[in-house]
Structures are given as C-alpha cells and as structure tokens.
C-alpha atoms as a PDB file:
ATOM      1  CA  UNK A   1       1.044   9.283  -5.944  1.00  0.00           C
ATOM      2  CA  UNK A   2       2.929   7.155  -3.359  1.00  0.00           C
ATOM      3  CA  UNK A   3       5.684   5.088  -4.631  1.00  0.00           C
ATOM      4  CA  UNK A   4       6.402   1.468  -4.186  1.00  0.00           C
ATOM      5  CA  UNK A   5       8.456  -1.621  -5.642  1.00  0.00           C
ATOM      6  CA  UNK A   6       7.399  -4.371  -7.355  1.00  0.00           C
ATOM      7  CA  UNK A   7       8.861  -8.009  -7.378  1.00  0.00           C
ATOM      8  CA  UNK A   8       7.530 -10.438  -9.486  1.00  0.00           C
ATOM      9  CA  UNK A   9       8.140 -14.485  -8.923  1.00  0.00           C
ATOM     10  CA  UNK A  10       9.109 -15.236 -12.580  1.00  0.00           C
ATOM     11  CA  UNK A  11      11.347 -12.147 -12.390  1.00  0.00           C
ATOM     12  CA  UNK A  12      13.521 -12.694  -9.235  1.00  0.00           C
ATOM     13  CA  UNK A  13      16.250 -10.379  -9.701  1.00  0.00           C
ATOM     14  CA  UNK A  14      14.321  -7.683 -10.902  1.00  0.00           C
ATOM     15  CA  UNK A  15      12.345  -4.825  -8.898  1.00  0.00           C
ATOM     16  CA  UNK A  16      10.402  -2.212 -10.506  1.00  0.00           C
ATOM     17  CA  UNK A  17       9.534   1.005  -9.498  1.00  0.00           C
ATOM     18  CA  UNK A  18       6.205   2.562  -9.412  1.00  0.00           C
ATOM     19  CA  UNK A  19       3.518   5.115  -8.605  1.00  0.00           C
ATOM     20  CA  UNK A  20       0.308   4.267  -7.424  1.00  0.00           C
ATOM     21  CA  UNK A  21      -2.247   6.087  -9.708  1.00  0.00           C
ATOM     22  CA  UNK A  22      -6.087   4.759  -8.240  1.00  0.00           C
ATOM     23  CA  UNK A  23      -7.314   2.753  -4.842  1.00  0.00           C
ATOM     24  CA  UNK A  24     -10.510   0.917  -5.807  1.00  0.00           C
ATOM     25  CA  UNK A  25     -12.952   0.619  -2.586  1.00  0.00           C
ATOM     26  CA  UNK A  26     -13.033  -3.215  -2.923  1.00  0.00           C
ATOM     27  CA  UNK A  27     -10.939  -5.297   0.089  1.00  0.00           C
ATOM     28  CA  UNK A  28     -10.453  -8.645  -0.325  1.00  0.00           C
ATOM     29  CA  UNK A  29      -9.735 -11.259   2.623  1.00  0.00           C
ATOM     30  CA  UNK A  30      -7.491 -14.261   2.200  1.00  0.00           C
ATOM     31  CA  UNK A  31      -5.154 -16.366   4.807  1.00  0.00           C
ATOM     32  CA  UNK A  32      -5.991 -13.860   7.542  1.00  0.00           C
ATOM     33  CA  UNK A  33      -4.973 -10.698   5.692  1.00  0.00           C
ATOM     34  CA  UNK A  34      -6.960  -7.631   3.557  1.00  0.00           C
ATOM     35  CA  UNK A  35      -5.920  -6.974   0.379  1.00  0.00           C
ATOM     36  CA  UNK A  36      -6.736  -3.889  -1.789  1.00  0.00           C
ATOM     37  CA  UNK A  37      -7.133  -3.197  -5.313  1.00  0.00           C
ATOM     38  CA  UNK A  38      -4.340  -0.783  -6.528  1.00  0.00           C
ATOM     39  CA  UNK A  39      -3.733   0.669  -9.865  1.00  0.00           C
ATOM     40  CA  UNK A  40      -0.158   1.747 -10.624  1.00  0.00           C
ATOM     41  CA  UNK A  41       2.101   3.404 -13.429  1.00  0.00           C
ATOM     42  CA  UNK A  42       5.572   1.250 -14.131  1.00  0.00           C
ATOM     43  CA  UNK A  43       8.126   4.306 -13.860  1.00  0.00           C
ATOM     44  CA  UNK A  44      10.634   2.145 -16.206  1.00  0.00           C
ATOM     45  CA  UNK A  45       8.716  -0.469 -18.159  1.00  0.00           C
ATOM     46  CA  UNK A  46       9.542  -3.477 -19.774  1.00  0.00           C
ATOM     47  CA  UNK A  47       8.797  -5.856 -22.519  1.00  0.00           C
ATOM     48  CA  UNK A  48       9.477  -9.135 -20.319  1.00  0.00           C
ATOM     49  CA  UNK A  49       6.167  -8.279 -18.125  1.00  0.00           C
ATOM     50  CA  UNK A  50       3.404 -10.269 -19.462  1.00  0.00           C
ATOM     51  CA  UNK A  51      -0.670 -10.576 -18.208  1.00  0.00           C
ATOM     52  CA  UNK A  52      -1.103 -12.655 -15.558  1.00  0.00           C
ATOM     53  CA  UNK A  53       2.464 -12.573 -13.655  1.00  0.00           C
ATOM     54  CA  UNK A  54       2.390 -12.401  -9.869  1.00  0.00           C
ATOM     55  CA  UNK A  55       3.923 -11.195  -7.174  1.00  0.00           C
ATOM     56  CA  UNK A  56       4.477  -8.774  -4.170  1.00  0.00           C
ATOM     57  CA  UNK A  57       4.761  -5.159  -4.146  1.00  0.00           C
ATOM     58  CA  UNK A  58       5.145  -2.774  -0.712  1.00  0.00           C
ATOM     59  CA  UNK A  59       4.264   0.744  -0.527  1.00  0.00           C
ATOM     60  CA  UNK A  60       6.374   3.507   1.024  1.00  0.00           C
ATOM     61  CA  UNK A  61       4.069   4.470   3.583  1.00  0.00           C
ATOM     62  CA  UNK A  62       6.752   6.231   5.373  1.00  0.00           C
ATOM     63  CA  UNK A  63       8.274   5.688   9.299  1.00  0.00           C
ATOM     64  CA  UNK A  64       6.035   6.320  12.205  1.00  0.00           C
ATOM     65  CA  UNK A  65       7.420   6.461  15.807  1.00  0.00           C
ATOM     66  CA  UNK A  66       6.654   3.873  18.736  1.00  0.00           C
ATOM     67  CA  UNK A  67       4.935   6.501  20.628  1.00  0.00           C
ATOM     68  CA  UNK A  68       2.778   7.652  17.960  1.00  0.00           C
ATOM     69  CA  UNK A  69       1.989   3.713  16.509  1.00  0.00           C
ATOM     70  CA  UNK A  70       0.657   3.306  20.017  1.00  0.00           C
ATOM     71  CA  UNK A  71      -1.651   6.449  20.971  1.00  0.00           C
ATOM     72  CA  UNK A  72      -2.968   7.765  17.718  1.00  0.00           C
ATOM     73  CA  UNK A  73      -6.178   5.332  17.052  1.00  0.00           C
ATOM     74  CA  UNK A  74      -6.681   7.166  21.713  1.00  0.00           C
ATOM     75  CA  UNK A  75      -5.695  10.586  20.276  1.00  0.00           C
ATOM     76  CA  UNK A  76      -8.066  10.472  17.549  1.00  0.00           C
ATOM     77  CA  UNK A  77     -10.712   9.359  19.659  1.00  0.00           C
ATOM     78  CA  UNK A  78     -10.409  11.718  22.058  1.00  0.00           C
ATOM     79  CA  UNK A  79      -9.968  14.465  18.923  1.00  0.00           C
ATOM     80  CA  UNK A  80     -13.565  13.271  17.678  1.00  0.00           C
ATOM     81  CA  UNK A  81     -14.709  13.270  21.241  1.00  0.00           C
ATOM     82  CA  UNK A  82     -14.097  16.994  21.581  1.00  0.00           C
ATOM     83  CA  UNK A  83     -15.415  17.770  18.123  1.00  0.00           C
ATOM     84  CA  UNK A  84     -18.581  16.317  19.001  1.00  0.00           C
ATOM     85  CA  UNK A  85     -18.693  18.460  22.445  1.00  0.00           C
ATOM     86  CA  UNK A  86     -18.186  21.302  20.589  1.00  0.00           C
END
C-alpha cells in the first residue's frame, strides 16, 4: 500500500505514480546494492509504457529523525533482550 514514483529512461519527463501491491521474498545483489522484487498498480496509466522499459522508482518510506536512525537497530536489541529475560 505504500506509494512511490516511477521514472522511466525512455520517458524522461514523465513520473508516474503508484502503489505497491506485493513484495516477493527474492533479493537480488548487483554493484554493491540489494534489490527487491516489487509488484505495483500504475495509479494513472498509459498507453506509451511498453514490456521491457527500465528505470528507477523510490518509495515513500517516510522521514525518520537523526536520533532515532542512530539507536533503533541498540533499542531493539535491548527490547529483544528483555523479552527474552522475561
């Protein structure tokens, strides 16, 4: 259900907007970077897209603060820590 934009490298000076609909478990590795499998719904689409087109789309995954980018991976740690105390 998070939304994204899409820009394709035949279509420069268009974006589309989308929802992603399924994650499929696969990663793949190239250059130094993970890559997953996403399936998404078009919210507008159009009849210039064709199979096989490339390019680069970024999810909205929303702003994070400095503080919490630093100390979460510690906080949840320390969260399963406790849980397994318990």
């Amino acid at each position: 259900g998070q939304k994204g934009r899409l820009l394709l490298s035949s279509l420069p000076g268009e974006q589309y907007d989308f929802s992603i609909s399924t994650v499929t478990p696969v990663v793949l590795s190239k250059e130094g970077r993970s890559y997953f499998r996403v399936e998404a719904i078009l919210e507008q689409p159009s009849a210039r897209l064709r199979p096989g087109m490339e390019g680069v789309a970024r999810i909205d995954a929303g702003a994070r603060g400095l503080i919490w980018v630093i100390t979460h991976r510690f906080i949840d740690w320390m969260r399963l820590l406790a849980w397994a105390w318990m």
